[in-house]
Protein backbone atom coordinates (compact mmCIF):
# COMPACT_ATOMS: atom_id res chain seq x y z
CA UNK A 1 89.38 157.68 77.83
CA UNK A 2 88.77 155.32 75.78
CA UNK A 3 85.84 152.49 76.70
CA UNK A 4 84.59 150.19 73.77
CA UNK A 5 87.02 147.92 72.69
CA UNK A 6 88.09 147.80 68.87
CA UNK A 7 90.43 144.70 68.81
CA UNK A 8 89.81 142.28 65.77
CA UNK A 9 92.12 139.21 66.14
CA UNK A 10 90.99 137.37 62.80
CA UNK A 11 91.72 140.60 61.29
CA UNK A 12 92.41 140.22 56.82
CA UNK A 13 95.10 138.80 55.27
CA UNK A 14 97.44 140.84 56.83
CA UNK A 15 96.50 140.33 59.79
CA UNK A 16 99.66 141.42 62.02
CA UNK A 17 99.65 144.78 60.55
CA UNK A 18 95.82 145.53 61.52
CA UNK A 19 96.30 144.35 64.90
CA UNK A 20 99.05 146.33 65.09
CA UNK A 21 97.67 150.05 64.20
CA UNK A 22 95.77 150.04 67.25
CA UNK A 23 99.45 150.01 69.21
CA UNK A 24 100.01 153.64 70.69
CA UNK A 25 97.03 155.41 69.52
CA UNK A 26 95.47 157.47 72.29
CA UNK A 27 92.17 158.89 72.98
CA UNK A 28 94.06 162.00 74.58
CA UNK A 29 96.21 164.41 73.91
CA UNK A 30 100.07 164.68 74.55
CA UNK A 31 101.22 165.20 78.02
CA UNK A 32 102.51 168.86 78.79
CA UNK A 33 106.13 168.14 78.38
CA UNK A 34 108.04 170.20 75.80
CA UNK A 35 109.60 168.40 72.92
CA UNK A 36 112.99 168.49 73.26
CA UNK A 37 113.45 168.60 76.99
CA UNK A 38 113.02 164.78 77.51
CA UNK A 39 115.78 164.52 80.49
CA UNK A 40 114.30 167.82 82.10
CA UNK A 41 113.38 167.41 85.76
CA UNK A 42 114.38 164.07 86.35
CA UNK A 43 115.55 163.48 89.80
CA UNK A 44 118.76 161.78 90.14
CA UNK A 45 118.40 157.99 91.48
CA UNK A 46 120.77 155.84 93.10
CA UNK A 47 122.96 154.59 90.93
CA UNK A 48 123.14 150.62 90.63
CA UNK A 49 124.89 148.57 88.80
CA UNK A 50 121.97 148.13 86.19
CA UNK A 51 121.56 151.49 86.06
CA UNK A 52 124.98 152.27 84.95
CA UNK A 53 124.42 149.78 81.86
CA UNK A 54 121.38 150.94 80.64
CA UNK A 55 121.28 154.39 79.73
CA UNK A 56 118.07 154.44 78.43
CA UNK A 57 114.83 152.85 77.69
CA UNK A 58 114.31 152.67 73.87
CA UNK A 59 110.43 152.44 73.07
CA UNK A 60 109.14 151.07 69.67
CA UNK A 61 106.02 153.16 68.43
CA UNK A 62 104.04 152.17 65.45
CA UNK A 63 103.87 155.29 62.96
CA UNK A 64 101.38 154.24 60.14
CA UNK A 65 100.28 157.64 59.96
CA UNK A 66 103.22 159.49 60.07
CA UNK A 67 106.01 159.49 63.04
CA UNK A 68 104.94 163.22 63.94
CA UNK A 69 101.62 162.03 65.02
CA UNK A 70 102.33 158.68 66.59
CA UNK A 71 105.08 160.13 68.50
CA UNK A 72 103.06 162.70 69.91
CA UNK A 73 100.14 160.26 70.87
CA UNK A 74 102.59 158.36 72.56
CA UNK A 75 104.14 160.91 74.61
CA UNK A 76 102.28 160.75 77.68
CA UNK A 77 103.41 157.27 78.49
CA UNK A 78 106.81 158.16 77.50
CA UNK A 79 106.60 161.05 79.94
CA UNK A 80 105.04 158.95 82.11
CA UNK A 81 107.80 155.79 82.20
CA UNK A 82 110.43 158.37 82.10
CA UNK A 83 109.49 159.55 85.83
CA UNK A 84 108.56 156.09 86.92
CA UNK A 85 111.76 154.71 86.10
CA UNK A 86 113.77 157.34 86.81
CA UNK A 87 115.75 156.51 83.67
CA UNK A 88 115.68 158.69 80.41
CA UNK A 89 113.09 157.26 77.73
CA UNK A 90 113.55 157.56 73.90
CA UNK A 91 110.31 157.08 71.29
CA UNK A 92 112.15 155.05 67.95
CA UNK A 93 109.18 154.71 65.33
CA UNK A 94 108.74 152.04 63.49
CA UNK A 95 106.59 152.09 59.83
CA UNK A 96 104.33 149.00 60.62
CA UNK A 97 104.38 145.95 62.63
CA UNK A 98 106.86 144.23 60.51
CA UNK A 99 109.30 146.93 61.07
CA UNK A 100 108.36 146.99 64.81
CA UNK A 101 109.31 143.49 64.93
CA UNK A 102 112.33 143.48 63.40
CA UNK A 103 113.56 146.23 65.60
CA UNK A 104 112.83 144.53 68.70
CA UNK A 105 114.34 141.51 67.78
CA UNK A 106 117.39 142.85 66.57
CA UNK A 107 118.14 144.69 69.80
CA UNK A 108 117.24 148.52 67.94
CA UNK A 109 114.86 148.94 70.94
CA UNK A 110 114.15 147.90 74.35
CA UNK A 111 110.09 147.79 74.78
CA UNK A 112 107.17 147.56 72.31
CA UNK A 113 103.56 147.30 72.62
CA UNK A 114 102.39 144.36 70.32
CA UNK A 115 99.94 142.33 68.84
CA UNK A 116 99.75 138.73 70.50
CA UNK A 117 100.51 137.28 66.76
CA UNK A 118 103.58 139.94 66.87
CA UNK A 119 104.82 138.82 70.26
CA UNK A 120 104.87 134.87 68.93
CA UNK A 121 105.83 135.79 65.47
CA UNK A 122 108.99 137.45 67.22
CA UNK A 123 109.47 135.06 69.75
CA UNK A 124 109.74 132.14 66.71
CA UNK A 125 112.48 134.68 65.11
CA UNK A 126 115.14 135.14 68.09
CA UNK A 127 113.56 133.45 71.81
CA UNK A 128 114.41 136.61 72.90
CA UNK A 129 111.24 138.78 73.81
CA UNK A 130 109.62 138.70 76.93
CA UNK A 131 105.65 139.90 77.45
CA UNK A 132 105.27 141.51 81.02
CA UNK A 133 101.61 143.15 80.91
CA UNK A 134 98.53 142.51 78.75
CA UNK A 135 95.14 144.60 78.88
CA UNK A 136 91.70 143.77 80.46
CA UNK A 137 89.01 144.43 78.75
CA UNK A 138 86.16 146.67 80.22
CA UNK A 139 84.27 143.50 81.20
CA UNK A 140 87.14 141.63 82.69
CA UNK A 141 88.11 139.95 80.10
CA UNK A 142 91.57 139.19 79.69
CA UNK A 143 91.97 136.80 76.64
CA UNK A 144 90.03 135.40 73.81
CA UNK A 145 89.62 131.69 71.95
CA UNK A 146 89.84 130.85 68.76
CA UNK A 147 86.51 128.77 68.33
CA UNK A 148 84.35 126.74 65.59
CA UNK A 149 81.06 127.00 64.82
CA UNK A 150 77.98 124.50 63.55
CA UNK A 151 74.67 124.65 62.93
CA UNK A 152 72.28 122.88 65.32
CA UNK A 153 70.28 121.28 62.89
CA UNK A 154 73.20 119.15 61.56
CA UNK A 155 74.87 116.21 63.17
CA UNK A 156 78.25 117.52 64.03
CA UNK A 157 79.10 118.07 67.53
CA UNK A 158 83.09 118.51 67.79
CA UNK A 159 86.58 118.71 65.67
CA UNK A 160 86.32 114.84 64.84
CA UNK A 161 82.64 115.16 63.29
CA UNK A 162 84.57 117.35 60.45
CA UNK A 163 86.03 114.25 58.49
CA UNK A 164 84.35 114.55 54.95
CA UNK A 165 82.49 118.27 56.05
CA UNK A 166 82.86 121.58 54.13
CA UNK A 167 84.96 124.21 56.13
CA UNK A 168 85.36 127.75 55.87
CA UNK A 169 88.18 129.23 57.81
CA UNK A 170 88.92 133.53 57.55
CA UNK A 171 91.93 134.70 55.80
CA UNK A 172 95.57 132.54 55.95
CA UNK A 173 96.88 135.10 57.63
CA UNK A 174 94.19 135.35 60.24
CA UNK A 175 95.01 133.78 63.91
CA UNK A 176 91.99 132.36 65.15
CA UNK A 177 90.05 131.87 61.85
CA UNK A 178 92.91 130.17 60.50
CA UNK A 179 96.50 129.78 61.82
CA UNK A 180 95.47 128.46 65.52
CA UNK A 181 92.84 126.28 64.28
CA UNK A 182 95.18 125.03 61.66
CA UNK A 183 97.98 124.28 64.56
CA UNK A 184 95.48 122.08 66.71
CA UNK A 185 94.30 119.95 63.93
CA UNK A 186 97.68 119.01 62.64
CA UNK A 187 98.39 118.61 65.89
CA UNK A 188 96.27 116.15 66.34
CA UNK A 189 97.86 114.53 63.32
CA UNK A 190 95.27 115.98 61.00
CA UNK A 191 96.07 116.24 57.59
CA UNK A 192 94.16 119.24 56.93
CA UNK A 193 94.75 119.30 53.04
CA UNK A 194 92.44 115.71 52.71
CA UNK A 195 90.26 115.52 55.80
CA UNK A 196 87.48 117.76 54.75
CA UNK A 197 85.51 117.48 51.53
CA UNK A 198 86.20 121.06 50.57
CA UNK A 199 87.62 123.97 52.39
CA UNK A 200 87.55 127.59 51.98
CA UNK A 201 88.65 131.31 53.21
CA UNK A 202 86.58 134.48 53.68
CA UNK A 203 86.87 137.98 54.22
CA UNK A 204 86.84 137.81 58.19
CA UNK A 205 84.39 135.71 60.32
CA UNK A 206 81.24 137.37 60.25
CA UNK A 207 81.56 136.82 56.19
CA UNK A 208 82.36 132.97 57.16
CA UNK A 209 79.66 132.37 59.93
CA UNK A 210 76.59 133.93 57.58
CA UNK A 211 78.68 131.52 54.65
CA UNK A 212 78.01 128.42 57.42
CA UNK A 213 74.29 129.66 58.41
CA UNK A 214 73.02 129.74 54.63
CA UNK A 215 74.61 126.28 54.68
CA UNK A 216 77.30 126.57 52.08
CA UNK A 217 79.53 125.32 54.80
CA UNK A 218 79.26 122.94 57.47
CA UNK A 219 81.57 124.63 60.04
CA UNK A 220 83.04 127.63 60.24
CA UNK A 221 86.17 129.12 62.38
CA UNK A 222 86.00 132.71 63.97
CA UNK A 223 86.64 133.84 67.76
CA UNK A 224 85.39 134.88 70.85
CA UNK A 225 85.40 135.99 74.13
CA UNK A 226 83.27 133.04 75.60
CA UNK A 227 82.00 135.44 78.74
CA UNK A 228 79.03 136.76 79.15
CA UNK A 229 75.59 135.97 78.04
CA UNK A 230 75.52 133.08 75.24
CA UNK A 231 72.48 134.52 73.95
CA UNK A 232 73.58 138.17 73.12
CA UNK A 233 76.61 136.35 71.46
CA UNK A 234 78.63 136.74 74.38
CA UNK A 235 80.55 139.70 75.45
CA UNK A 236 83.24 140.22 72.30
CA UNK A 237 83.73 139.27 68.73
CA UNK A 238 81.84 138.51 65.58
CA UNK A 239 78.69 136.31 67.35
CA UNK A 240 77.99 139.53 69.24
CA UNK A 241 78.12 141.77 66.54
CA UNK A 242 76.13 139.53 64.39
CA UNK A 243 73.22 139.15 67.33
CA UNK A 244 73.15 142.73 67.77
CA UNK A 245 72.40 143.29 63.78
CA UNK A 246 69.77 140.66 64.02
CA UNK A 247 71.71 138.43 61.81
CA UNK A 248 72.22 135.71 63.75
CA UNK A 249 70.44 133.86 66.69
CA UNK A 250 72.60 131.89 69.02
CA UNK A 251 70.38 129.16 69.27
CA UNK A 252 71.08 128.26 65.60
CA UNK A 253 74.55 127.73 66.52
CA UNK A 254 76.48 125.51 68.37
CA UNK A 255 80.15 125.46 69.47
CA UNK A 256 81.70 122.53 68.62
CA UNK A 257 85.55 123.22 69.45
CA UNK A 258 87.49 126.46 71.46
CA UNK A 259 90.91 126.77 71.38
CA UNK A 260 93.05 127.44 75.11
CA UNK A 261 92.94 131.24 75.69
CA UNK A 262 95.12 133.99 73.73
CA UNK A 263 95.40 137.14 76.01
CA UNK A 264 95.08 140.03 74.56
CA UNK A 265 98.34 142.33 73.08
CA UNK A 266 100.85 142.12 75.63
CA UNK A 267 103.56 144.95 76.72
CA UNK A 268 106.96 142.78 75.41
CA UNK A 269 110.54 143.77 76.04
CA UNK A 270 113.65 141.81 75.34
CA UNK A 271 114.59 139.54 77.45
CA UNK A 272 118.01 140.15 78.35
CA UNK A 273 117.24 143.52 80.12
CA UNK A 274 118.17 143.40 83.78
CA UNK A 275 115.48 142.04 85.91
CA UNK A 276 114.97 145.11 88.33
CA UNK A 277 114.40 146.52 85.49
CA UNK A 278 111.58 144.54 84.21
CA UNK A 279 110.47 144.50 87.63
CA UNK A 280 109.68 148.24 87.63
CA UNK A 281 107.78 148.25 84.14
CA UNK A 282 105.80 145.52 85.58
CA UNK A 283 104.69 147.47 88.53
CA UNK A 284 104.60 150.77 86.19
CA UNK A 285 102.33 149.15 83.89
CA UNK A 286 99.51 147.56 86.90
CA UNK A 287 99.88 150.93 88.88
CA UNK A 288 99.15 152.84 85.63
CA UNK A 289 95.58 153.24 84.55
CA UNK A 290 94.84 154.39 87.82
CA UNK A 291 98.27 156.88 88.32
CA UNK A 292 97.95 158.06 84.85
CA UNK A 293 94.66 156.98 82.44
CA UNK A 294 95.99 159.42 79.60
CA UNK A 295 99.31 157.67 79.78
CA UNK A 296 97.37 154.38 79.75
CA UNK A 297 95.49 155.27 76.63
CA UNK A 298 98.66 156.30 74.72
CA UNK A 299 99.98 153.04 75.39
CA UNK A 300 96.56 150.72 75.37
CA UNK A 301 93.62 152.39 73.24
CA UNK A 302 91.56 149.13 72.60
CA UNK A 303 91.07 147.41 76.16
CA UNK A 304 90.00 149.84 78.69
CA UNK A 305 90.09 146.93 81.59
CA UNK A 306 93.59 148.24 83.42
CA UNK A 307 97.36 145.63 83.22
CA UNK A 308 97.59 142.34 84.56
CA UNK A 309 100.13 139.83 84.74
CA UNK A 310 101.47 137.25 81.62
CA UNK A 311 104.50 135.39 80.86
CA UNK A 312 105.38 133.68 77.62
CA UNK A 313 103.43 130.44 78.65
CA UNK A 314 100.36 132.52 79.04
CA UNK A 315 100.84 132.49 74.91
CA UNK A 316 101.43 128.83 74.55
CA UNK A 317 98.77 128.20 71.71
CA UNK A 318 100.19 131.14 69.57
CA UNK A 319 103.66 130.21 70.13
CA UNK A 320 102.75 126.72 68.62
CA UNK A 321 101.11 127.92 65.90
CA UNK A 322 103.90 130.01 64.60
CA UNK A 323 106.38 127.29 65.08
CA UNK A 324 104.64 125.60 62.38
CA UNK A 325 104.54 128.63 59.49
């Protein structure tokens, strides 16, 4: 099963996409259920009136490497929802996260793992997608912040201290190295295209924090999981890795700003499926980890932590920040 998390949030320029390859990839095999025997064995439940308008549950998989093999890492949680639910449960791949998107939106399937940037990009499309379950990671973590970063030795202790500074945000498609920061200052009636003296985008954050430590910047936007200890660059994200390769020590640093919490890539259906529906996902998806780990990796490789409980508010500073693109 897989332990050590791999997300990237600030991800490059296209920054949906790399989120989304992680979606569906599995550290174990397929479950032992023939192809083409997907109804076999179920038992026969009580019909209700939801069950006799949904005749299936219609799963979007990402298949960047070919729908053969994504569909085939996915199958244990298919298997696995399929005799939960008691309801028969259909793979539809989808090429990338674009695609995946699309088809969720536009009613082509019922349930998608996604990227929290998918979920509000969606969201802004239609108002129709609902997340249900998002991962913990292996330290109990169950969210991230978007954060900005100063050296100590210069005067600049928050957002405001910026006016006139040189700035060096990741890629404009990044989330936290770009889009939420981006949100909050205009939001605070910011115009971000005059306030700073110069401004500038690189590669990903460790490639903007070692831009901001050799002083070609003043500030410079990345993420974090703000848990753990301060001084090993706390438990996830680019200060950690940079500690660890002895390229950075914390106490050069200081955080001036950190956005509200992003929770990591929620479990989303659309919205309009019945509610005892969505009621037994939900309790599918906190039981499973435990009931079924291989299912759980097919469905969440990167965080390791077991489900827990969102809701669209719990994405609040996403969903504001994709308003405004």
């Amino acid at each position: 099963m897989a332990r050590h998390p791999t997300f990237h949030p600030t991800g490059a320029a296209a920054a949906l996409m790399a989120l989304a390859v992680l979606a569906f990839c599995a550290a174990g095999g397929a479950r032992a259920q023939e192809p083409g025997k997907a109804g076999a064995g179920l038992s026969e439940p009580p019909q209700t009136d939801w069950r006799s308008q949904v005749r299936s549950l219609r799963i979007g998989v990402l298949s960047p490497g070919g729908e053969e093999r994504e569909l085939t890492m996915a199958e244990p949680f298919r298997a696995h929802m399929q005799e939960t639910l008691g309801l028969p449960v259909k793979l539809v791949p989808a090429r990338d996260m674009r695609a995946l998107i699309d088809a969720i939106v536009n009613g082509r399937v019922d349930y998608a793992r996604m990227s929290a940037s998918a979920f509000a990009s969606g969201w802004a499309l239609c108002r129709c997608l609902e997340p249900l379950a998002a991962p913990q990671a292996a330290d109990g973590t169950r969210d991230y912040r978007a954060i900005a970063v100063a050296r100590t030795s210069v005067a600049i202790n928050r957002l405001g201290d910026l006016k006139g500074k040189r700035v060096i945000f990741s890629e404009p498609g990044s989330v936290s190295g770009y889009m939420v920061p981006i949100a909050v200052l205009r939001g605070q009636g910011i115009d971000t295209a005059h306030y700073f003296s110069a401004q500038n985008h690189a590669e990903g954050p460790q490639t903007a924090i070692a831009a901001m430590l050799r002083g070609d910047y003043d500030a410079a936007f990345a993420w974090s999981s703000l848990a753990g200890e301060r001084g090993e660059g706390y438990s996830l994200g680019p200060l950690r890795r940079m500690v660890a390769q002895g390229r950075l020590d914390m106490d050069a640093i200081r955080i001036i700003w950190q956005s509200d919490p992003i929770p990591h890539p929620p479990q989303v259906v659309r919205a309009n499926l019945p509610e005892d529906l969505k009621s037994l996902i939900r309790a599918a998806l906190f039981d499973l980890l435990a009931a079924e780990p291989e299912a759980y990796d097919a469905t969440e490789p990167a965080f390791s932590g077991g489900f827990v409980a969102v809701t669209r508010d719990s994405y609040t500073v996403l969903l504001h920040a994709f308003a405004l693109q």
